[in-house]
Structure formats: structure tokens, C-alpha cells
Protein backbone atom coordinates (compact mmCIF):
# COMPACT_ATOMS: atom_id res chain seq x y z
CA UNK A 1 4.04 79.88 72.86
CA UNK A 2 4.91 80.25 69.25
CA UNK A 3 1.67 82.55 68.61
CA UNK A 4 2.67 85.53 71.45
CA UNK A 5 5.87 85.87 69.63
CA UNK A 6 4.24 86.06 66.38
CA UNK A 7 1.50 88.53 67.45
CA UNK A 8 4.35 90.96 68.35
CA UNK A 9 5.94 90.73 64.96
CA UNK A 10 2.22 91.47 63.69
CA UNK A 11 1.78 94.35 66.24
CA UNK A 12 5.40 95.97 65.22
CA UNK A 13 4.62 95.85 61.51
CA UNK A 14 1.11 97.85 62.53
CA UNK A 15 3.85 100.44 64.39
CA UNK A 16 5.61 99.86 61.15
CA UNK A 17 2.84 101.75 58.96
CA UNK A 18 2.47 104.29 61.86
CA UNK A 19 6.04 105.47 61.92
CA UNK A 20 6.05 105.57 57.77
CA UNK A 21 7.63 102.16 56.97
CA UNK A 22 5.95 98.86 55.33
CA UNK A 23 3.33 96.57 56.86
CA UNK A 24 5.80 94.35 57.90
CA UNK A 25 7.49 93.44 61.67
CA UNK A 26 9.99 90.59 62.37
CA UNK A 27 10.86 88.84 65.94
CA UNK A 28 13.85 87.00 66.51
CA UNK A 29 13.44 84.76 69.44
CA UNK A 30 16.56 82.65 71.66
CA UNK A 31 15.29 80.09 74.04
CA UNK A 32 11.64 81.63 74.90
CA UNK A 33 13.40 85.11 75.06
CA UNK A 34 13.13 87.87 72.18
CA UNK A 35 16.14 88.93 71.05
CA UNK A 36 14.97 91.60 68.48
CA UNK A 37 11.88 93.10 67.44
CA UNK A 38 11.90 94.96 64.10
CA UNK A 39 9.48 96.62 61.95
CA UNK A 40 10.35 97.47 57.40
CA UNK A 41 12.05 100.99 57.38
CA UNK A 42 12.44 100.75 53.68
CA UNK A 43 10.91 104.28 53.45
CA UNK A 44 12.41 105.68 56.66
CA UNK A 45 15.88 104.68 56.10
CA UNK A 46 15.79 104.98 52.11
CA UNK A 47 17.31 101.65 52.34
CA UNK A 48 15.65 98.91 49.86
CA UNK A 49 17.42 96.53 52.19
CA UNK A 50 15.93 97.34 55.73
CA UNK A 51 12.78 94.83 55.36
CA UNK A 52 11.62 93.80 58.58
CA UNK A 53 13.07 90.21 58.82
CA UNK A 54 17.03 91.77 58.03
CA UNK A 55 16.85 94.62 60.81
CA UNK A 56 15.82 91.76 63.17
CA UNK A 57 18.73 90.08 61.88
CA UNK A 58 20.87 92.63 62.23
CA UNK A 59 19.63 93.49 65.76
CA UNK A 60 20.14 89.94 66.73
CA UNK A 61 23.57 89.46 65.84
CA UNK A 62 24.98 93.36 67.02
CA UNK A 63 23.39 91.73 70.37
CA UNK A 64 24.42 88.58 70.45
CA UNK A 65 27.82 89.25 69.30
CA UNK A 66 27.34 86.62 66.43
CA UNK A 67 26.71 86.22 63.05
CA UNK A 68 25.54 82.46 63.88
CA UNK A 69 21.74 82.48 64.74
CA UNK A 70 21.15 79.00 64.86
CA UNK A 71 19.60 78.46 68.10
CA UNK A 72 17.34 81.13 67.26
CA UNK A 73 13.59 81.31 65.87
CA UNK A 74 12.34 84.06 63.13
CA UNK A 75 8.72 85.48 63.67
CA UNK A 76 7.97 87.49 60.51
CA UNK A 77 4.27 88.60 59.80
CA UNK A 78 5.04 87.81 56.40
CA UNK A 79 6.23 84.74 54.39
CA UNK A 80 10.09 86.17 53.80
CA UNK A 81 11.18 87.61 50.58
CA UNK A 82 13.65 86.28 48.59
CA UNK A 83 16.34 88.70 50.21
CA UNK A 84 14.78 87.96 53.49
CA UNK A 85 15.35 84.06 53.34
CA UNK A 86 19.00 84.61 52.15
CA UNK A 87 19.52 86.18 54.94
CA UNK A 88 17.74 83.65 57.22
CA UNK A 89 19.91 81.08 55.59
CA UNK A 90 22.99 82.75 55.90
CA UNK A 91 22.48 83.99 59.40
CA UNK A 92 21.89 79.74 59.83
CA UNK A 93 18.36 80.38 61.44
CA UNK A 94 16.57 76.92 61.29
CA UNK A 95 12.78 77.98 61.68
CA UNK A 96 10.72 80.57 60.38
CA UNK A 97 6.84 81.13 61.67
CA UNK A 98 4.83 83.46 59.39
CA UNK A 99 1.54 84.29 59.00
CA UNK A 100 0.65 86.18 56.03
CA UNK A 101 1.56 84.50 52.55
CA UNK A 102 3.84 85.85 49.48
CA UNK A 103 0.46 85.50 47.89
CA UNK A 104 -1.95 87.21 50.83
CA UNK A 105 1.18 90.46 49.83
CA UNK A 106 0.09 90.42 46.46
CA UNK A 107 -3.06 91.65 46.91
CA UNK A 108 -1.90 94.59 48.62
CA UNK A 109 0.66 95.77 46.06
CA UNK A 110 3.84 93.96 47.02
CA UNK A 111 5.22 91.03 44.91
CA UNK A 112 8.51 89.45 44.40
CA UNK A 113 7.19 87.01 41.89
CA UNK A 114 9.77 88.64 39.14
CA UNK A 115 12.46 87.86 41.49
CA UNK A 116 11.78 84.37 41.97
CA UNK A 117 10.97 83.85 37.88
CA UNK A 118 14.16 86.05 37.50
CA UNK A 119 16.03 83.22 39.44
CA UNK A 120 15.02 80.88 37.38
CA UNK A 121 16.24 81.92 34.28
CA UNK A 122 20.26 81.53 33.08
CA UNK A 123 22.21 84.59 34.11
CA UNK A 124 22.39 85.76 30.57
CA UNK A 125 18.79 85.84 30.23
CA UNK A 126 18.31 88.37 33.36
CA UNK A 127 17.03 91.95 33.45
CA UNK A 128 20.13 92.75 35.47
CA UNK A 129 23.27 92.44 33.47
CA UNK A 130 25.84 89.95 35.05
CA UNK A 131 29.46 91.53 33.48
CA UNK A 132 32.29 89.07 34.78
CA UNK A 133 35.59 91.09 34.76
CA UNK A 134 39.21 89.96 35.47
CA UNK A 135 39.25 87.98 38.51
CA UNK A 136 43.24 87.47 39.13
CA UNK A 137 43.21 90.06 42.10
CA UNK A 138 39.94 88.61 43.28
CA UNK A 139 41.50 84.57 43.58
CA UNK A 140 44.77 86.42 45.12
CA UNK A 141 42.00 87.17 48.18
CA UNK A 142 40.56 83.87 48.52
CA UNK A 143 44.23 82.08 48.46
CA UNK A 144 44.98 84.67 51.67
CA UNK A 145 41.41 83.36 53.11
CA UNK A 146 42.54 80.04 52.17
CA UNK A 147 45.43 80.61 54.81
CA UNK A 148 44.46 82.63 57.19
CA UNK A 149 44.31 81.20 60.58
CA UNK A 150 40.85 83.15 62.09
CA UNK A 151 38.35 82.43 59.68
CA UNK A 152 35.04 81.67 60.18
CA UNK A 153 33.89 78.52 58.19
CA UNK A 154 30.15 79.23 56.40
């Protein structure tokens, strides 16, 4: 079963290239059922963000009515990025079936090797300046979080 819902995250990342985006599709699946099929619209969208694997995400959850994914699957024809698994993390999705490698991406000009080496390293040592500022007002927030009656537990 698993291998139909990956062949349509591989068939929506070949739309993917047609429609201008990035060789990459995603499939979120709910009990047998596909909840969202997305393709990268990096390019369409001028969004360094839209990778396949978060508009599924996205998709999923404006359907769903839910940030919680956890009884769903991920199909990606990829091996996730770093922002990508994040994501799958956060949105509490416990499986992830991919086909192509980090490493397979490589070889056709994608690679998020810095990332993960940039991750490594103390934040003082990254390319991206970390700048901590006054955080009073910020801690005021998380003491009204702290009480407030709705929240959502992560």
C-alpha cells in the first residue's frame, strides 16, 4: 500500500517541474486516505518556504482543522530537509516514507549539507548572526500563556 501513495508524491513532483517549481511532491496520507498532495512552489510562489513536504502540511491541517497530524503518514519523494522535518516534527507526524536520498539531491544541485554542519556549530560561530535583545516584554507573553485557559500544549 505504502508504494501507490509514494508513486503519487513522485508523479506530483514530475507536475512540480512542469508547472515551474522543484523536483519535489509530498503526500500526506490519514487511514489509507490522502489528505494532501503537494508539489515545491519555491519558484512559483517566491516563497523559500513552500517545499513540497510544508504545503502538504499546510494542506493537511487547513483540511483537517488541526495542527496535530499524528495519525497521519508523510510520502515525500525526497528524504526531508532540515526545514521539512521541523515541520514533520512539529506537525507530530510519526512516519515519513521517502525515496530519493539527501545524498541522491546532491547530485542534482540541491544540498542542505551547510545547514546541517551549520547546526552543529555554537550559535556564535554561525553564518547567521543570533542578536539576543531585551526580552522583558517577551517573558510578559509567556506568563499570559502561562495562564491562559485555551492553550494548546506542544
Amino acid at each position: 500500500m505504502e508504494i501507490q501513495f509514494l508513486e503519487k508524491a513522485i508523479e506530483i513532483s514530475r507536475i512540480s517541474i512542469e508547472k515551474g517549481g522543484g523536483p519535489f511532491g509530498a503526500c500526506i496520507v490519514r487511514d489509507n486516505e490522502i489528505i494532501s498532495l503537494e508539489h515545491n512552489t519555491v519558484t512559483i510562489d517566491n516563497d523559500p518556504t513552500a517545499h513540497a513536504e510544508i504545503n502538504a502540511i499546510r494542506s493537511a491541517a487547513r483540511k483537517l482543522g488541526k495542527f496535530d497530524l499524528s495519525e497521519c503518514v508523510i510520502y515525500s519523494s525526497t528524504e526531508p530537509c532540515p526545514m521539512c522535518l521541523s515541520a514533520i516534527y512539529w506537525a507530530r507526524i510519526p512516519i515519513v516514507y521517502y525515496a530519493t536520498t539527501r545524498k541522491d539531491v546532491e547530485q542534482i544541485g540541491f544540498s542542505d549539507n551547510f545547514i546541517y554542519e551549520e547546526l552543529q556549530k555554537p550559535i556564535e560561530q554561525r553564518k547567521v548572526k543570533m542578536i539576543q535583545l531585551d526580552k522583558t516584554k517577551s517573558l510578559e507573553v509567556f506568563d499570559v500563556w502561562k495562564n491562559y485557559e485555551n492553550k494548546v500544549e506542544y
